[in-house]
PDB file of N, CA and C in Angstrom:
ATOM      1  N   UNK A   1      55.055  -2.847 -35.543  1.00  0.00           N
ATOM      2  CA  UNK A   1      53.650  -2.615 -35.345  1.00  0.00           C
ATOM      3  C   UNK A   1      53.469  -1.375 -34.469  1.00  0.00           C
ATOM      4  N   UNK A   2      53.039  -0.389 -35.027  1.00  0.00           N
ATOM      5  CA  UNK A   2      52.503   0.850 -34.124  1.00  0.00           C
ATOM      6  C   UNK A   2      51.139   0.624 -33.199  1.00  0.00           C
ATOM      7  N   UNK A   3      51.160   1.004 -32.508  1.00  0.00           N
ATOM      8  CA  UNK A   3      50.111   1.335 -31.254  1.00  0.00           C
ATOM      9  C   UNK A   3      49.162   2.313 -31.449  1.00  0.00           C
ATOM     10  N   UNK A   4      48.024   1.791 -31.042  1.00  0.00           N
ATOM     11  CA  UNK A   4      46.642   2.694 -31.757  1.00  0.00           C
ATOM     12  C   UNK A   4      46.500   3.861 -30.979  1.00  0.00           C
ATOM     13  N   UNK A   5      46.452   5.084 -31.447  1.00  0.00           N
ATOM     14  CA  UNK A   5      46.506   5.676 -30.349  1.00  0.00           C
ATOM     15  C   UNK A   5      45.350   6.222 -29.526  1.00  0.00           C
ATOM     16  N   UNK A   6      45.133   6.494 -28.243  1.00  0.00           N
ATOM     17  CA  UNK A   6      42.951   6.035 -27.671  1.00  0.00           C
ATOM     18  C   UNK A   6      43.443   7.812 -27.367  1.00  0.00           C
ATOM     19  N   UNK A   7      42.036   7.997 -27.625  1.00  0.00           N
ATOM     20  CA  UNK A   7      41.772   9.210 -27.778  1.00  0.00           C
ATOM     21  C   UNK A   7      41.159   9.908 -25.923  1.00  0.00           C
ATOM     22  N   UNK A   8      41.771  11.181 -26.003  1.00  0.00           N
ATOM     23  CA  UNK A   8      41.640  11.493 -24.789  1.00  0.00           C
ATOM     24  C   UNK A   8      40.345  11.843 -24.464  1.00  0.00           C
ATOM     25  N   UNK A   9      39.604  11.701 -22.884  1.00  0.00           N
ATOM     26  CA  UNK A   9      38.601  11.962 -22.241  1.00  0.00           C
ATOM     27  C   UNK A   9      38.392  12.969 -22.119  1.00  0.00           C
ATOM     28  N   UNK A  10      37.298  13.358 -22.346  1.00  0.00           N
ATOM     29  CA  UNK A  10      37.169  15.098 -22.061  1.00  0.00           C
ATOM     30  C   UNK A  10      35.362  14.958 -21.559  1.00  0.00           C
ATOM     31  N   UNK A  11      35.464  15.827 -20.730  1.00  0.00           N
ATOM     32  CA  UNK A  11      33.599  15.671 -19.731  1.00  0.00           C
ATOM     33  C   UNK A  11      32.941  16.957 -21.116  1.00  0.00           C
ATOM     34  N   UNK A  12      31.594  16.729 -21.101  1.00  0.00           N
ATOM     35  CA  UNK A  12      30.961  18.076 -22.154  1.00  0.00           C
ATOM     36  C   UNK A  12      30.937  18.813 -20.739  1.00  0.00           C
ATOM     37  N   UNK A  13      31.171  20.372 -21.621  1.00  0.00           N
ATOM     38  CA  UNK A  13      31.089  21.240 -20.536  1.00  0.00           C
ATOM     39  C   UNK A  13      29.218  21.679 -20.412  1.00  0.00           C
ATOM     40  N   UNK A  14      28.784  21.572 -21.374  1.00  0.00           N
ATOM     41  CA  UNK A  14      27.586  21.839 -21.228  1.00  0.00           C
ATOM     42  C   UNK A  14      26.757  21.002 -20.225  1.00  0.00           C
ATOM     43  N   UNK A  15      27.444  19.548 -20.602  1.00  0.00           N
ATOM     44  CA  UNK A  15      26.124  18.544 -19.381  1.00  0.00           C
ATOM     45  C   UNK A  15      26.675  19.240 -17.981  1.00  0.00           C
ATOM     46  N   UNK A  16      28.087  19.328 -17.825  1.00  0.00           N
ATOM     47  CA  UNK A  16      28.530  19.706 -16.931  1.00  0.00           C
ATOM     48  C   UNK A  16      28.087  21.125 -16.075  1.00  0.00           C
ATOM     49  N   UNK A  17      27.570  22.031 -16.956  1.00  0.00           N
ATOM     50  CA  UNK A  17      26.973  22.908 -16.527  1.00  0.00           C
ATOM     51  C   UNK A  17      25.512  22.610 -16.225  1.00  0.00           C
ATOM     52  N   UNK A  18      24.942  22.231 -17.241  1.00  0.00           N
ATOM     53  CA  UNK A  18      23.362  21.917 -16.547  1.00  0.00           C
ATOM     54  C   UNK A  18      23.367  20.953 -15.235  1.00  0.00           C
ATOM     55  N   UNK A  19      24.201  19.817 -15.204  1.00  0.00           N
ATOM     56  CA  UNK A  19      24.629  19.429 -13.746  1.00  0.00           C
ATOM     57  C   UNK A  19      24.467  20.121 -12.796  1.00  0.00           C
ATOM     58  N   UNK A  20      25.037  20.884 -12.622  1.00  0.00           N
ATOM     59  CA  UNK A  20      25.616  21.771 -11.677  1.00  0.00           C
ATOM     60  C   UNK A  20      24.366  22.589 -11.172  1.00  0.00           C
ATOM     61  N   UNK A  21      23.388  22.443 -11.854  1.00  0.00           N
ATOM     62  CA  UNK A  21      21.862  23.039 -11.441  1.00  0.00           C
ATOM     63  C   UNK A  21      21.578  22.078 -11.071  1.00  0.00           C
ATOM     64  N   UNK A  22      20.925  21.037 -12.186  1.00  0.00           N
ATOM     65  CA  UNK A  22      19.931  19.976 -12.082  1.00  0.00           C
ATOM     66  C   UNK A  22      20.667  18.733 -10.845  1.00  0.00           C
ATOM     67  N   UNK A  23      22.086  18.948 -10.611  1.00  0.00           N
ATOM     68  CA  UNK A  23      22.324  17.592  -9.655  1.00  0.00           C
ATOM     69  C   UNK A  23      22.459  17.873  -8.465  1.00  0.00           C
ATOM     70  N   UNK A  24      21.686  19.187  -8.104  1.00  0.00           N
ATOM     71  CA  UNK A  24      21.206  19.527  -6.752  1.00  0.00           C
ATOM     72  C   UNK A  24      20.548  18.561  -6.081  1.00  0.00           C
ATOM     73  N   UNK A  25      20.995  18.531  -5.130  1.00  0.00           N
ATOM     74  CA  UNK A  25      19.810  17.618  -4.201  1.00  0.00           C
ATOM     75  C   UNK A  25      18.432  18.466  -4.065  1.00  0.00           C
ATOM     76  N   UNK A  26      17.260  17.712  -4.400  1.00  0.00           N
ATOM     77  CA  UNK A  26      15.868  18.366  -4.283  1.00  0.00           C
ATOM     78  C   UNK A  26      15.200  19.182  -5.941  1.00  0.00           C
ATOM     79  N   UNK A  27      16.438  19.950  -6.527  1.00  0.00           N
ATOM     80  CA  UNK A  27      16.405  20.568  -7.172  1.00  0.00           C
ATOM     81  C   UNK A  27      15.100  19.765  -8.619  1.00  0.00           C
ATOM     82  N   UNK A  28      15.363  18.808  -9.109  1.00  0.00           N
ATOM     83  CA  UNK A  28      14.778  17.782 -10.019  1.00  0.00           C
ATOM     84  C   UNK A  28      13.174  17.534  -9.472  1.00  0.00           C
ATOM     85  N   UNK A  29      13.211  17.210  -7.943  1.00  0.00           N
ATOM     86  CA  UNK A  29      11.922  17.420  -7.355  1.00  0.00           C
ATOM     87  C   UNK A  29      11.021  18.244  -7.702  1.00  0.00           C
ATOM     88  N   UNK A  30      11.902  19.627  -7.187  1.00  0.00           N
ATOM     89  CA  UNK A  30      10.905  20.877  -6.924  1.00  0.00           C
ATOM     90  C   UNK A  30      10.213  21.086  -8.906  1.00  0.00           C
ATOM     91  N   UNK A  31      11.235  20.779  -9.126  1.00  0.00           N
ATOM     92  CA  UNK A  31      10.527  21.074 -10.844  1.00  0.00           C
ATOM     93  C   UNK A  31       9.214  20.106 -11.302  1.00  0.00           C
ATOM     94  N   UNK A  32       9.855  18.774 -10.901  1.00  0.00           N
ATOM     95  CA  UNK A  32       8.216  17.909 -11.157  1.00  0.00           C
ATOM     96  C   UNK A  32       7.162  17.994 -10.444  1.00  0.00           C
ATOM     97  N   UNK A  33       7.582  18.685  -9.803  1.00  0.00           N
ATOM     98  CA  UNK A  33       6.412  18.964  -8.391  1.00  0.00           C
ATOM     99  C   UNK A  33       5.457  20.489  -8.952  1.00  0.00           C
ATOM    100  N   UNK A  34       6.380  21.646  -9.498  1.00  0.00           N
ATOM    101  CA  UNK A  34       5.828  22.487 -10.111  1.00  0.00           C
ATOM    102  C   UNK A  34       4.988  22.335 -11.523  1.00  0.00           C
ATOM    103  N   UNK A  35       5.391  20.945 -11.939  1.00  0.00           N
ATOM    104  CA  UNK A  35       4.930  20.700 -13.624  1.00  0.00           C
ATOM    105  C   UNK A  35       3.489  20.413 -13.388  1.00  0.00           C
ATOM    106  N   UNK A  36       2.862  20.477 -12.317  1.00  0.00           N
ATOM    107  CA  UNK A  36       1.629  20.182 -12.014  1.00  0.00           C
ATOM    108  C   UNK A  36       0.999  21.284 -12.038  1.00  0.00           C
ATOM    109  N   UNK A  37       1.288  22.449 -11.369  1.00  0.00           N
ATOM    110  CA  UNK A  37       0.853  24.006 -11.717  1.00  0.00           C
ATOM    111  C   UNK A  37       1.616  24.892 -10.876  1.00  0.00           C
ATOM    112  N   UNK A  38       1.402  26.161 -11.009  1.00  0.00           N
ATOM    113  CA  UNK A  38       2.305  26.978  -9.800  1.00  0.00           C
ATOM    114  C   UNK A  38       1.870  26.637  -8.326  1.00  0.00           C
ATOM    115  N   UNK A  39       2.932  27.237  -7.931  1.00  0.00           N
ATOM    116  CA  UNK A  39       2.786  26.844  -6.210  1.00  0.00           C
ATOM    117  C   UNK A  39       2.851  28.055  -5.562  1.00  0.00           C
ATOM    118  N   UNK A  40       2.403  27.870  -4.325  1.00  0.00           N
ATOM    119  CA  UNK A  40       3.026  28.710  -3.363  1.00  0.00           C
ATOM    120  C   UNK A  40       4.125  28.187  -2.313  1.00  0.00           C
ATOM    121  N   UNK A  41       5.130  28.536  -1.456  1.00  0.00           N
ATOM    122  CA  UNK A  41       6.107  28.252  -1.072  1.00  0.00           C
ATOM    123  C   UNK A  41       5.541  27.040   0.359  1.00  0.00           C
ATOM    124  N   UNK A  42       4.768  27.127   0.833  1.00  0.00           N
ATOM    125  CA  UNK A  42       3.694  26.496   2.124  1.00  0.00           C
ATOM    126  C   UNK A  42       3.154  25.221   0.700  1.00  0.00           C
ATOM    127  N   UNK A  43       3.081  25.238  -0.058  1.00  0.00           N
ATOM    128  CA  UNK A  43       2.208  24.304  -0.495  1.00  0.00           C
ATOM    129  C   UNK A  43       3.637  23.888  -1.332  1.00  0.00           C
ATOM    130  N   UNK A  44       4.452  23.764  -1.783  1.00  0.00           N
ATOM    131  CA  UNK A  44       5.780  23.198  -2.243  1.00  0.00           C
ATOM    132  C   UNK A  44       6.275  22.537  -0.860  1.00  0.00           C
ATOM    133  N   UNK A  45       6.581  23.076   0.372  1.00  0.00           N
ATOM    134  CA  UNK A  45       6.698  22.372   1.317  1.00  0.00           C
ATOM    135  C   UNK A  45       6.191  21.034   1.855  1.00  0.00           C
ATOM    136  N   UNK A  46       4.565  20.881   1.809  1.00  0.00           N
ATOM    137  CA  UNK A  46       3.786  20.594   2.192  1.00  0.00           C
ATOM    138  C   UNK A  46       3.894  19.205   1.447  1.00  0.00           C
ATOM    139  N   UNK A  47       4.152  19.493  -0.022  1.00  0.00           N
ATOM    140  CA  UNK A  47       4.298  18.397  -1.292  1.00  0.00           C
ATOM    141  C   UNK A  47       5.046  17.400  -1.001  1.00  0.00           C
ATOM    142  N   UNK A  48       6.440  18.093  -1.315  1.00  0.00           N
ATOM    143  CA  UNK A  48       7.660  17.796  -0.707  1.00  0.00           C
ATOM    144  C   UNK A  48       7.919  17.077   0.284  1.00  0.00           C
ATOM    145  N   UNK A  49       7.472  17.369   1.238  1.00  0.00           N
ATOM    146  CA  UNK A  49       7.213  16.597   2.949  1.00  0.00           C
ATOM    147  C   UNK A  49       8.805  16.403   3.479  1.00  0.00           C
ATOM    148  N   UNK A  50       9.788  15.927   2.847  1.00  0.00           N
ATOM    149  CA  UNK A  50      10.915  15.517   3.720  1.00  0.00           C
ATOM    150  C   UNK A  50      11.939  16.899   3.735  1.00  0.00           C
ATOM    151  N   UNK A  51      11.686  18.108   2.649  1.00  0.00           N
ATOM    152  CA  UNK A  51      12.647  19.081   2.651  1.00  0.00           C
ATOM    153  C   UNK A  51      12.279  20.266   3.748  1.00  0.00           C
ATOM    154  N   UNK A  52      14.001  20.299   4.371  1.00  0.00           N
ATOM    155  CA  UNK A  52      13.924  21.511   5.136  1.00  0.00           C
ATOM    156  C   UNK A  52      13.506  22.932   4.543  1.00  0.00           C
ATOM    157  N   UNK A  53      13.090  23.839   5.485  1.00  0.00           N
ATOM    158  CA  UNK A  53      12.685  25.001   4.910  1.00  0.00           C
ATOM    159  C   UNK A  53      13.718  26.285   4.062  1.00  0.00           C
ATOM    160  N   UNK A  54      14.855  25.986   5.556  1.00  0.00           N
ATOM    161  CA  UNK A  54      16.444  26.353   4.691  1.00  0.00           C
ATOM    162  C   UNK A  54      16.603  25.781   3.265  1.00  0.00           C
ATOM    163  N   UNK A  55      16.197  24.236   3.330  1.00  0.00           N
ATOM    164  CA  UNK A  55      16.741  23.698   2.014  1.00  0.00           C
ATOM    165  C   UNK A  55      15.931  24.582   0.526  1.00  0.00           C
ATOM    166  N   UNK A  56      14.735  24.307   0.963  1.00  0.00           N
ATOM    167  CA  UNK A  56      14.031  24.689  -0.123  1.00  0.00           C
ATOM    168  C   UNK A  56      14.071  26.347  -0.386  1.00  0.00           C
ATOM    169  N   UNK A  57      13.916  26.757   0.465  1.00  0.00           N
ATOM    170  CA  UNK A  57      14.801  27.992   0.026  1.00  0.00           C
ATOM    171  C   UNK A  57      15.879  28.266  -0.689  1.00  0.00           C
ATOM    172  N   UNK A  58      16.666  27.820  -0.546  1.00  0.00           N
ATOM    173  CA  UNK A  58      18.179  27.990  -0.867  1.00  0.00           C
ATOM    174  C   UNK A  58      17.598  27.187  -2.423  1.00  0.00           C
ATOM    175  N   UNK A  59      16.965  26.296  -2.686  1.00  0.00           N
ATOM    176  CA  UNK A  59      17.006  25.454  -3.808  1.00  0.00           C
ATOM    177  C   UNK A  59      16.361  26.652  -4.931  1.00  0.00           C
ATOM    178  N   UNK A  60      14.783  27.122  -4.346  1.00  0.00           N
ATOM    179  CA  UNK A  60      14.487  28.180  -5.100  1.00  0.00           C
ATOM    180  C   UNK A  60      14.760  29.425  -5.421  1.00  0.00           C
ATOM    181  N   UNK A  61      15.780  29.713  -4.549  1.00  0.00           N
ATOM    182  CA  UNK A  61      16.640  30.724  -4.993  1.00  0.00           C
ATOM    183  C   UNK A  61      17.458  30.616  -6.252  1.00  0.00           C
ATOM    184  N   UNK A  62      17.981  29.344  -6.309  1.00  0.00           N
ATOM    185  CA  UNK A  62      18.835  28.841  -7.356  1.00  0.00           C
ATOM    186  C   UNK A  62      18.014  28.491  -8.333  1.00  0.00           C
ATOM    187  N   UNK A  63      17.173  27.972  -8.519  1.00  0.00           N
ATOM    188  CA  UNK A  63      16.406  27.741  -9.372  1.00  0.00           C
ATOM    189  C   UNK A  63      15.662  29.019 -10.194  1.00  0.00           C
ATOM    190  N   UNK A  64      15.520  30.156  -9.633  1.00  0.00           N
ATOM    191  CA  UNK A  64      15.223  31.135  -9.756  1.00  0.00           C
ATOM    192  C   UNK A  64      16.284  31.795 -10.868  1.00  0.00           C
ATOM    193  N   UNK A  65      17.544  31.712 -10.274  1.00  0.00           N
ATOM    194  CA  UNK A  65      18.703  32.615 -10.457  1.00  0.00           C
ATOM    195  C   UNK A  65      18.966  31.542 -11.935  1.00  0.00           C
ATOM    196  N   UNK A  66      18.914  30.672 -11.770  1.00  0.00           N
ATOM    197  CA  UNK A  66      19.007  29.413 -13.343  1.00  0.00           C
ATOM    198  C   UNK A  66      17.984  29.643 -14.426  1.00  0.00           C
ATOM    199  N   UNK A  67      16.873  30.640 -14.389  1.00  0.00           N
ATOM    200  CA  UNK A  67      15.865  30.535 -14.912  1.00  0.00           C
ATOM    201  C   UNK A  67      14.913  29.485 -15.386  1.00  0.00           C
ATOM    202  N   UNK A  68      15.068  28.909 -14.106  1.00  0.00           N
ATOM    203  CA  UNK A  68      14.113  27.555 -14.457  1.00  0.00           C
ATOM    204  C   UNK A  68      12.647  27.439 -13.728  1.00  0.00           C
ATOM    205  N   UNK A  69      12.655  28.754 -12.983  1.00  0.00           N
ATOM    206  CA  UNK A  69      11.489  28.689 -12.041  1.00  0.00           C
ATOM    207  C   UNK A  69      10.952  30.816 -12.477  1.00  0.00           C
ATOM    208  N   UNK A  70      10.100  31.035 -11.901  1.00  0.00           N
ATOM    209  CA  UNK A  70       9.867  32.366 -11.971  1.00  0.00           C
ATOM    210  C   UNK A  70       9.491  32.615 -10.569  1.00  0.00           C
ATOM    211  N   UNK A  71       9.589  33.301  -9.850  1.00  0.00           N
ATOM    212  CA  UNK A  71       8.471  33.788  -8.742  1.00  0.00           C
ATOM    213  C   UNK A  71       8.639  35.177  -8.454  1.00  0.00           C
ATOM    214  N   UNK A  72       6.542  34.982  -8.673  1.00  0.00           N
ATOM    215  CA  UNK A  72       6.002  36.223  -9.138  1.00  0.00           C
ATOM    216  C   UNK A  72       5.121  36.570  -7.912  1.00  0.00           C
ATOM    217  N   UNK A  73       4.838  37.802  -7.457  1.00  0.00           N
ATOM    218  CA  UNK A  73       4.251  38.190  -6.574  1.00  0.00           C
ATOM    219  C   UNK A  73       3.305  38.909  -6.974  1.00  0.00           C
ATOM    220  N   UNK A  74       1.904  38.642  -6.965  1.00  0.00           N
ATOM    221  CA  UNK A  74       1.072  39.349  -7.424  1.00  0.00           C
ATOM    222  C   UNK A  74       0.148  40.060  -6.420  1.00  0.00           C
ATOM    223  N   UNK A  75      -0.343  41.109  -6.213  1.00  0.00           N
ATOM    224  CA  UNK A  75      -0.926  41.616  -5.037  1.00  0.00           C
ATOM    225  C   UNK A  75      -2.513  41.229  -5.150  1.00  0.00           C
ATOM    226  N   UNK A  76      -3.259  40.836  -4.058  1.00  0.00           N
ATOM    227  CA  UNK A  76      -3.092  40.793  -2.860  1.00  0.00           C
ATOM    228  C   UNK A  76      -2.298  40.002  -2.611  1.00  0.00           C
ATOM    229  N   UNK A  77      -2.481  38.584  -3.868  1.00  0.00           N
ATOM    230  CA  UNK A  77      -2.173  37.436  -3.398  1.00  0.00           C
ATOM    231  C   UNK A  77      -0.571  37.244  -2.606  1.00  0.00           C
ATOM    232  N   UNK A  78      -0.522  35.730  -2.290  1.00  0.00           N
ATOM    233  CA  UNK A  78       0.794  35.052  -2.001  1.00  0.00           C
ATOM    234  C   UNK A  78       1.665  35.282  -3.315  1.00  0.00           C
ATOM    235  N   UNK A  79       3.061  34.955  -2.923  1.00  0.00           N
ATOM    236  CA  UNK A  79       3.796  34.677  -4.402  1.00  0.00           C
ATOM    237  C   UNK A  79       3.690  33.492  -4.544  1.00  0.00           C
ATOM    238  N   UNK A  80       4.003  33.152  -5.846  1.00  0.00           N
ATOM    239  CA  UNK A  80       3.862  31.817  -6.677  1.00  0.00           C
ATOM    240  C   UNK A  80       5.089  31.472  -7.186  1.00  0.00           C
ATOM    241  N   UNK A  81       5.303  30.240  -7.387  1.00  0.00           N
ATOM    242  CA  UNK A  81       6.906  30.016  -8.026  1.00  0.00           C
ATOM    243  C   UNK A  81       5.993  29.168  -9.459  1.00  0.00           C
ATOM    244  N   UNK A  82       6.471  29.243 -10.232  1.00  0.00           N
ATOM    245  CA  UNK A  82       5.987  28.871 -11.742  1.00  0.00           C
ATOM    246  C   UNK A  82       7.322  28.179 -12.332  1.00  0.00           C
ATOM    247  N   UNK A  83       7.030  27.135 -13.352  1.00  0.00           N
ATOM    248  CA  UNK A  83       8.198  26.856 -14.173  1.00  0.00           C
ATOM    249  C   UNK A  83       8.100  27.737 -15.576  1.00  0.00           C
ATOM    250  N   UNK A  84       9.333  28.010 -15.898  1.00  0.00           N
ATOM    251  CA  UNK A  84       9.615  28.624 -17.349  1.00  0.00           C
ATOM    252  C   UNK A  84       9.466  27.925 -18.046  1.00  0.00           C
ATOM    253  N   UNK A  85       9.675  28.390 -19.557  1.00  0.00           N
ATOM    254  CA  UNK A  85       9.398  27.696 -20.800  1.00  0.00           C
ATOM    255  C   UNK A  85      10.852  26.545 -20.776  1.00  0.00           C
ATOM    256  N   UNK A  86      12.094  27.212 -20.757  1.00  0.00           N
ATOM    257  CA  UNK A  86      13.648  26.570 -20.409  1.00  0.00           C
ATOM    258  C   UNK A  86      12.891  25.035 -19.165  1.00  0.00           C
ATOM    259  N   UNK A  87      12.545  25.566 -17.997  1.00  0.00           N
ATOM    260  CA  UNK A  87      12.173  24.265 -17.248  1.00  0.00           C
ATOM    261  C   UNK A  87      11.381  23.340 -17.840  1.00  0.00           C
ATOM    262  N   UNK A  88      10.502  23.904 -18.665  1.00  0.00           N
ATOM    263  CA  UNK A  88       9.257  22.631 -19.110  1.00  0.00           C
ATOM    264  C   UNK A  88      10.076  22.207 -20.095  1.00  0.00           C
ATOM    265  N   UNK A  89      10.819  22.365 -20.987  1.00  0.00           N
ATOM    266  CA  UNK A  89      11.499  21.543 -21.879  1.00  0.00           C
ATOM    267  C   UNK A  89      12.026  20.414 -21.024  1.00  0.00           C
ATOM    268  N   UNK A  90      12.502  20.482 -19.916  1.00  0.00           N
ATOM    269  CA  UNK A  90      13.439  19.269 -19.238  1.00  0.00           C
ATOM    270  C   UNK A  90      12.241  18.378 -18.678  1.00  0.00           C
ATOM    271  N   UNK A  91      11.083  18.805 -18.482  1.00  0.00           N
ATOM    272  CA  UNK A  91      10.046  18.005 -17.807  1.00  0.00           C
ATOM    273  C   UNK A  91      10.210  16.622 -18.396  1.00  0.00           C
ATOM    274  N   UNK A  92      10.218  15.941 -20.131  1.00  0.00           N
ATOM    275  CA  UNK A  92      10.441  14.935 -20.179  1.00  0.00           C
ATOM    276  C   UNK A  92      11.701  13.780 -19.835  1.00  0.00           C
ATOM    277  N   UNK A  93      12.789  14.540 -19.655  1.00  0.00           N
ATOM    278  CA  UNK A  93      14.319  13.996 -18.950  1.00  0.00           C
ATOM    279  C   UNK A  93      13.759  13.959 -17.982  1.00  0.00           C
ATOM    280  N   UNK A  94      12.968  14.673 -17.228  1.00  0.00           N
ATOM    281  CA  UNK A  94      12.752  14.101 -15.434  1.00  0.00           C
ATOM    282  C   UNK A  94      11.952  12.956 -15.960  1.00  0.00           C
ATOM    283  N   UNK A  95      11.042  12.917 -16.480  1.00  0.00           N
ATOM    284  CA  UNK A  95       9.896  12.107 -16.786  1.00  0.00           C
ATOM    285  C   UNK A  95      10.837  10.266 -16.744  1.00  0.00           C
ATOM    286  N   UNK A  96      11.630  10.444 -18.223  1.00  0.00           N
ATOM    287  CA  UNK A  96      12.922   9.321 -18.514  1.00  0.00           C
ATOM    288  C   UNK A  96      13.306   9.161 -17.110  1.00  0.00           C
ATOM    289  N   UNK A  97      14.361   9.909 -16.375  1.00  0.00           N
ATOM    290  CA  UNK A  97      14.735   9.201 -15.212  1.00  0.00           C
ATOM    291  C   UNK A  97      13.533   8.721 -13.895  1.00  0.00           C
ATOM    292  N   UNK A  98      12.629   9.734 -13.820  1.00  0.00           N
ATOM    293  CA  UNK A  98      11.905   8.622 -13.044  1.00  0.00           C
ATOM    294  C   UNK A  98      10.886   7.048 -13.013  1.00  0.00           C
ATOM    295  N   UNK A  99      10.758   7.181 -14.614  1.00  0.00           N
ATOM    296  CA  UNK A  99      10.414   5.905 -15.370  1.00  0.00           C
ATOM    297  C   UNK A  99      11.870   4.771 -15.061  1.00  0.00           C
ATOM    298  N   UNK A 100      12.921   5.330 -15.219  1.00  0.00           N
ATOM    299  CA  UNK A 100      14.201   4.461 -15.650  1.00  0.00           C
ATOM    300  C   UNK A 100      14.309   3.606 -14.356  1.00  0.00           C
ATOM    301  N   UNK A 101      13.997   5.090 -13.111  1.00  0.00           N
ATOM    302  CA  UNK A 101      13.873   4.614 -11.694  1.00  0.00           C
ATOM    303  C   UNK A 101      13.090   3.238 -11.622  1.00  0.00           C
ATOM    304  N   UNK A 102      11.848   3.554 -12.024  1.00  0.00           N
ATOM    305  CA  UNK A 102      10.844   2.751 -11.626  1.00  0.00           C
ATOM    306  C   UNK A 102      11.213   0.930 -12.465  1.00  0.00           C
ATOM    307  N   UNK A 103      11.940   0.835 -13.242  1.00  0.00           N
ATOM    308  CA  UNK A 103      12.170  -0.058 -13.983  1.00  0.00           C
ATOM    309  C   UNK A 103      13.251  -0.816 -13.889  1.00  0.00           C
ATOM    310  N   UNK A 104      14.041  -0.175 -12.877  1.00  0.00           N
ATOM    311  CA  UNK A 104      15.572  -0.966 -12.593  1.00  0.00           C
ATOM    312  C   UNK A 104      15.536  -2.159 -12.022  1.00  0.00           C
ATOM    313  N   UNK A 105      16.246  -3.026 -12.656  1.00  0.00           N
ATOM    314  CA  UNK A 105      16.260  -4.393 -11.504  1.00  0.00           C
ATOM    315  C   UNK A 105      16.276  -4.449 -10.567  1.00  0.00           C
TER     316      UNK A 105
END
């Protein structure tokens, strides 16, 4: 009798890459928080309430550099951080996990 042979594990590199954005701490936030309309950086704070100012910085930088956010500076005004077309596609996966949240035993 031969032995079945189990097929090896391999991670997708793709989830693995969008990970690597989206499993930021805060990062998932700042996006549902923007799906409401653009922000300014004082009023993302303000939302937010528990993130440091370092943090959120550093988050929208990355988020920036991922193309999942835009921020645009328009004169006179403040700058604004906006979500891209790439971010609003994920708006319903945030949507799923914070429903999934809300539903766990």
């Amino acid at each position: 009798m031969t032995r079945a042979t189990i097929p090896a594990l391999t991670a997708d590199a793709d989830l693995a890459a969008a990970f690597a954005v989206l499993g930021q701490k805060w990062n998932g936030i700042i996006l549902h928080t923007l799906a409401a309309r653009p922000a300014r950086y004082g009023e993302l704070l303000a939302a937010i309430g528990s993130i440091s100012t370092k943090m959120l910085s550093d988050r929208l930088r990355e988020l920036v550099q991922a193309g999942l956010v835009t921020h645009d500076q328009l004169p006179p005004g403040p700058a604004t951080y906006t979500l891209t077309a790439d971010s609003r596609a994920l708006l319903p996966a945030l949507e799923q996990i914070r429903s999934w949240w809300q539903h766990r035993p």
